[in-house]
PDB file of N, CA and C in Angstrom:
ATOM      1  N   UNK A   1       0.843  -1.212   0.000  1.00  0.00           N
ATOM      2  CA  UNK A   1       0.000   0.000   0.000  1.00  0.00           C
ATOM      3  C   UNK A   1       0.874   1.257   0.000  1.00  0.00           C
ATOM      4  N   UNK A   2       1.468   1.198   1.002  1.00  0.00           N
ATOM      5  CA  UNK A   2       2.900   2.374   0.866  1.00  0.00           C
ATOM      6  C   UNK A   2       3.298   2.367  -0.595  1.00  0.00           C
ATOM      7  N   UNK A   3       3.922   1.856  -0.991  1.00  0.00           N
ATOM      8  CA  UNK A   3       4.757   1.789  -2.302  1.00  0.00           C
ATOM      9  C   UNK A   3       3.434   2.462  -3.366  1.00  0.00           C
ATOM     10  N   UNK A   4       2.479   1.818  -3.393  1.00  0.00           N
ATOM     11  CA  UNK A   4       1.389   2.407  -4.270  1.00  0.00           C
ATOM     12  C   UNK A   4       1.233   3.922  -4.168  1.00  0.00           C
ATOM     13  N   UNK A   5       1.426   4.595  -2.836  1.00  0.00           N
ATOM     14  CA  UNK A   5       0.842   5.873  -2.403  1.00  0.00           C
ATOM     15  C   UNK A   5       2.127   6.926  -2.973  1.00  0.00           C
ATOM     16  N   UNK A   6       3.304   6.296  -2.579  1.00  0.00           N
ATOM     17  CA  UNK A   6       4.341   6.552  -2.935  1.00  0.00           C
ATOM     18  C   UNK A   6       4.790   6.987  -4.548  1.00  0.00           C
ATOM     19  N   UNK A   7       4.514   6.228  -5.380  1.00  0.00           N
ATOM     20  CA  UNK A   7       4.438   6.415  -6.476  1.00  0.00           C
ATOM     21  C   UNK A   7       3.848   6.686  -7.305  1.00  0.00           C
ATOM     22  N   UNK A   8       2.310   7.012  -7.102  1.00  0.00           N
ATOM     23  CA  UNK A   8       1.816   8.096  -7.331  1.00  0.00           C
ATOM     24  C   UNK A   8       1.496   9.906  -7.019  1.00  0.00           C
ATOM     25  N   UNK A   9       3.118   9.482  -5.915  1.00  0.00           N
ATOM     26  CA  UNK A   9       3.368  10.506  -5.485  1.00  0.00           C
ATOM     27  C   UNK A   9       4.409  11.422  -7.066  1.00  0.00           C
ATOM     28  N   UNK A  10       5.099  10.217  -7.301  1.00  0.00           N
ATOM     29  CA  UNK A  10       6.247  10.807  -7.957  1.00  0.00           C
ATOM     30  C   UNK A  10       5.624  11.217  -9.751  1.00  0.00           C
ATOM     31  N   UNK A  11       4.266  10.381  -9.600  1.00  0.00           N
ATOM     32  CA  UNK A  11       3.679  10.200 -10.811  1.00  0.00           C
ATOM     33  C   UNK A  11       2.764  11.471 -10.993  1.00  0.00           C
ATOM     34  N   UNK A  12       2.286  12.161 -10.250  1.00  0.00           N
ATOM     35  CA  UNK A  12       1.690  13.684  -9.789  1.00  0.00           C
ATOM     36  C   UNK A  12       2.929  14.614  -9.125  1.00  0.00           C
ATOM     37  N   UNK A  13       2.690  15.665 -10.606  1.00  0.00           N
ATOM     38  CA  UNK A  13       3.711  16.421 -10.423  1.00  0.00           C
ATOM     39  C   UNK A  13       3.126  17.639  -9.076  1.00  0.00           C
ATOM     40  N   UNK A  14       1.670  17.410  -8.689  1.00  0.00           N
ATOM     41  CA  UNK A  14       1.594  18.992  -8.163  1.00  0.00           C
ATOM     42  C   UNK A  14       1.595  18.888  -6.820  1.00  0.00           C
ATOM     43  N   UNK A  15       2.399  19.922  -6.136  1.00  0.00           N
ATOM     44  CA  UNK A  15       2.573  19.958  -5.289  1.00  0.00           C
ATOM     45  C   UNK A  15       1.843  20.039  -3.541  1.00  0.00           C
ATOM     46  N   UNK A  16       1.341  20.862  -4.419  1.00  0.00           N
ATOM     47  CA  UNK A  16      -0.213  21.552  -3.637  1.00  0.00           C
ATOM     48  C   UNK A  16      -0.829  20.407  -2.713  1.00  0.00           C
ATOM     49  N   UNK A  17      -0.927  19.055  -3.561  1.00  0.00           N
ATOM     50  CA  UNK A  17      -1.650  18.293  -2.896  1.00  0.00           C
ATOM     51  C   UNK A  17      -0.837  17.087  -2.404  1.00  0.00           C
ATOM     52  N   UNK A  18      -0.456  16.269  -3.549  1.00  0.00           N
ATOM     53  CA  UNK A  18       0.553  15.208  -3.535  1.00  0.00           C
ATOM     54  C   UNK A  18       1.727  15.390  -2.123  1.00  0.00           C
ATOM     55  N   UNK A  19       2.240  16.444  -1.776  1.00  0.00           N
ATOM     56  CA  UNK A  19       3.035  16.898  -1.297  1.00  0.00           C
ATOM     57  C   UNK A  19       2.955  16.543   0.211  1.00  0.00           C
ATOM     58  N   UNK A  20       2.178  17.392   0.614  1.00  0.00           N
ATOM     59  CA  UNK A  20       1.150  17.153   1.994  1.00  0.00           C
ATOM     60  C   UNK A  20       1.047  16.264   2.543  1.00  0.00           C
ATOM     61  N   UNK A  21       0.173  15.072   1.301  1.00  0.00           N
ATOM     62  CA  UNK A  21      -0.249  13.990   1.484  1.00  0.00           C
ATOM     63  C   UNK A  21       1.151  13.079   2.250  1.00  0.00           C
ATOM     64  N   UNK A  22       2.165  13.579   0.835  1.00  0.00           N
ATOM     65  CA  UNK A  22       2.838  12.073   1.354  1.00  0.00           C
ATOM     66  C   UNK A  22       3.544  12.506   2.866  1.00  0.00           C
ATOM     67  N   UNK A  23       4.084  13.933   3.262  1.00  0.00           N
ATOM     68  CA  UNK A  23       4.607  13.537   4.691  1.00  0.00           C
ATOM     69  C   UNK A  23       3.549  13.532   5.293  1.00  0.00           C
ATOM     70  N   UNK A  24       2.285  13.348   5.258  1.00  0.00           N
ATOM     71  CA  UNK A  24       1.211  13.277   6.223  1.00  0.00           C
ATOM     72  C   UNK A  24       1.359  11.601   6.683  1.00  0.00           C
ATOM     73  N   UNK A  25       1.070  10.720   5.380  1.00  0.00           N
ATOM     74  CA  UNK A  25       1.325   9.588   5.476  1.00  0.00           C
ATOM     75  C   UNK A  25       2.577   8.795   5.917  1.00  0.00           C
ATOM     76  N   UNK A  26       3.623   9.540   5.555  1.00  0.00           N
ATOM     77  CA  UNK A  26       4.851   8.691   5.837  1.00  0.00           C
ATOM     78  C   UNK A  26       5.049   8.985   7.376  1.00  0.00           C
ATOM     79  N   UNK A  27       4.257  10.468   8.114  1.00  0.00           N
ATOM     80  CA  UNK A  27       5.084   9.988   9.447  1.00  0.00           C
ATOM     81  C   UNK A  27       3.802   9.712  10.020  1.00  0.00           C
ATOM     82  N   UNK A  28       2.874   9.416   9.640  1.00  0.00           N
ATOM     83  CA  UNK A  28       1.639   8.046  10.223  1.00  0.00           C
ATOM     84  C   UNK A  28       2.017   6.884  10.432  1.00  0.00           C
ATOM     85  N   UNK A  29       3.100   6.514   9.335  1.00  0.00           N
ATOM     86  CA  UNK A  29       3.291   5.052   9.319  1.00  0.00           C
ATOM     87  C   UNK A  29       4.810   4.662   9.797  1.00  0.00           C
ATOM     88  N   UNK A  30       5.589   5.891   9.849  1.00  0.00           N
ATOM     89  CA  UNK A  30       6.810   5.375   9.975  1.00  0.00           C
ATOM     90  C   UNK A  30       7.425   4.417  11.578  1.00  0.00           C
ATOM     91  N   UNK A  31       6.281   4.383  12.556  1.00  0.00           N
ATOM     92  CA  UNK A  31       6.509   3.598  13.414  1.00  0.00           C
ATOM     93  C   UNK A  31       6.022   2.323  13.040  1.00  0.00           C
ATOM     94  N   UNK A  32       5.107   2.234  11.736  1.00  0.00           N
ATOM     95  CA  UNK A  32       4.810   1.073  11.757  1.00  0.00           C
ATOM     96  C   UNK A  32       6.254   0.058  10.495  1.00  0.00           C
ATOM     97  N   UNK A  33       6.546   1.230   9.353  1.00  0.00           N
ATOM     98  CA  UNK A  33       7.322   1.453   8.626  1.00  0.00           C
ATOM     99  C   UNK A  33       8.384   1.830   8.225  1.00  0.00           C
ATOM    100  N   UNK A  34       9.424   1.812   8.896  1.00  0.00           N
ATOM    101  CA  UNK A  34      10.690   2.420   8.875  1.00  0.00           C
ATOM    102  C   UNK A  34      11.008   2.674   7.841  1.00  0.00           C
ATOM    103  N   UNK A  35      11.006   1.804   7.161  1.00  0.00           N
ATOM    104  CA  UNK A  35      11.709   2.427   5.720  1.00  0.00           C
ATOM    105  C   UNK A  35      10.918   3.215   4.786  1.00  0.00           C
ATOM    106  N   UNK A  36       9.776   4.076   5.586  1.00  0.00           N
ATOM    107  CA  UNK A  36       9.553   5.307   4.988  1.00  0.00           C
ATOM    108  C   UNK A  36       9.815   6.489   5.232  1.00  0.00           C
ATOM    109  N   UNK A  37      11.074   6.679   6.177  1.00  0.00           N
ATOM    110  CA  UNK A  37      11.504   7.793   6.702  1.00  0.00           C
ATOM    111  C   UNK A  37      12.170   7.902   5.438  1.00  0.00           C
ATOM    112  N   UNK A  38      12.929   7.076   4.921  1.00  0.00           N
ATOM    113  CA  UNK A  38      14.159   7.747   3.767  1.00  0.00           C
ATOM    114  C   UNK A  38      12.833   7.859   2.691  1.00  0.00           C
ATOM    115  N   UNK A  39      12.076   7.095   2.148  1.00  0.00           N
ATOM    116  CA  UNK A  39      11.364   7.959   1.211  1.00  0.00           C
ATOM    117  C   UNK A  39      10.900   9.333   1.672  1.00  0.00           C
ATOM    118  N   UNK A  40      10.479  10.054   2.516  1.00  0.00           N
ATOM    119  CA  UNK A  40      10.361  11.184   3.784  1.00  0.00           C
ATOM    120  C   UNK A  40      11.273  12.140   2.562  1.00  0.00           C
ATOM    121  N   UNK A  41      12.761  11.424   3.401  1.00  0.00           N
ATOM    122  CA  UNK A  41      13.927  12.491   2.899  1.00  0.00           C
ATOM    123  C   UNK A  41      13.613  12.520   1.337  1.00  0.00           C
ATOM    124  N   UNK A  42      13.423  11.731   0.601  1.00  0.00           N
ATOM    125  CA  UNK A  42      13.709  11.845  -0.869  1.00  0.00           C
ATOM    126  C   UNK A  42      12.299  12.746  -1.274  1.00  0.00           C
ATOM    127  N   UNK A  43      11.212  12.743  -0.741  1.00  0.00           N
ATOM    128  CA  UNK A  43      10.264  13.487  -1.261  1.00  0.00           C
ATOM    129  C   UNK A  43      10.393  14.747  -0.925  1.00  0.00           C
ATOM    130  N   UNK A  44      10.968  15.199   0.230  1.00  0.00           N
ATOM    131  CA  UNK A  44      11.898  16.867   0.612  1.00  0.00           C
ATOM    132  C   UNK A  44      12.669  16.978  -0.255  1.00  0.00           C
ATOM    133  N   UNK A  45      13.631  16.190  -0.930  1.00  0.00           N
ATOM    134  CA  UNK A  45      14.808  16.718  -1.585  1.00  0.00           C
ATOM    135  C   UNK A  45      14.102  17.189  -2.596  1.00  0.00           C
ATOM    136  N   UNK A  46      13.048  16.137  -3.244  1.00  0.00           N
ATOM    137  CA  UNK A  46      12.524  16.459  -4.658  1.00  0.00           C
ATOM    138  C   UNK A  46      11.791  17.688  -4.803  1.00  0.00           C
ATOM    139  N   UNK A  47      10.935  17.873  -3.713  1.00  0.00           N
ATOM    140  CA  UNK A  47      10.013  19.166  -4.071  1.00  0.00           C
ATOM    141  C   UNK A  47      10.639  20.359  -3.554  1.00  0.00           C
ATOM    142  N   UNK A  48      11.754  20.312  -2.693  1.00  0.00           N
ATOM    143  CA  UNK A  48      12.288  21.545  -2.238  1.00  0.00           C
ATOM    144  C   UNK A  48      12.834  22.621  -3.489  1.00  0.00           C
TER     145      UNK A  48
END
């Protein structure tokens, strides 16, 4: 499910929304998910 949310992150360029979403989600899950902290970092690097 992650991976799905994820990559239609990268697949929607706009920011506005996509953006939000994903650190909303990634630090929802990252206690359940660790290895969505580094996607975290890579979706900051990208939209910064």
């Amino acid at each position: 499910l992650g991976n799905v949310i994820y990559n239609s992150v990268h697949r929607t360029p706009s920011t506005e929304y996509t953006f939000p979403f994903s650190v909303g989600y990634v630090k929802m899950s990252e206690n359940i998910l660790p290895g969505k902290v580094t996607s975290q970092i890579n979706v900051n690097l990208e939209y910064k």
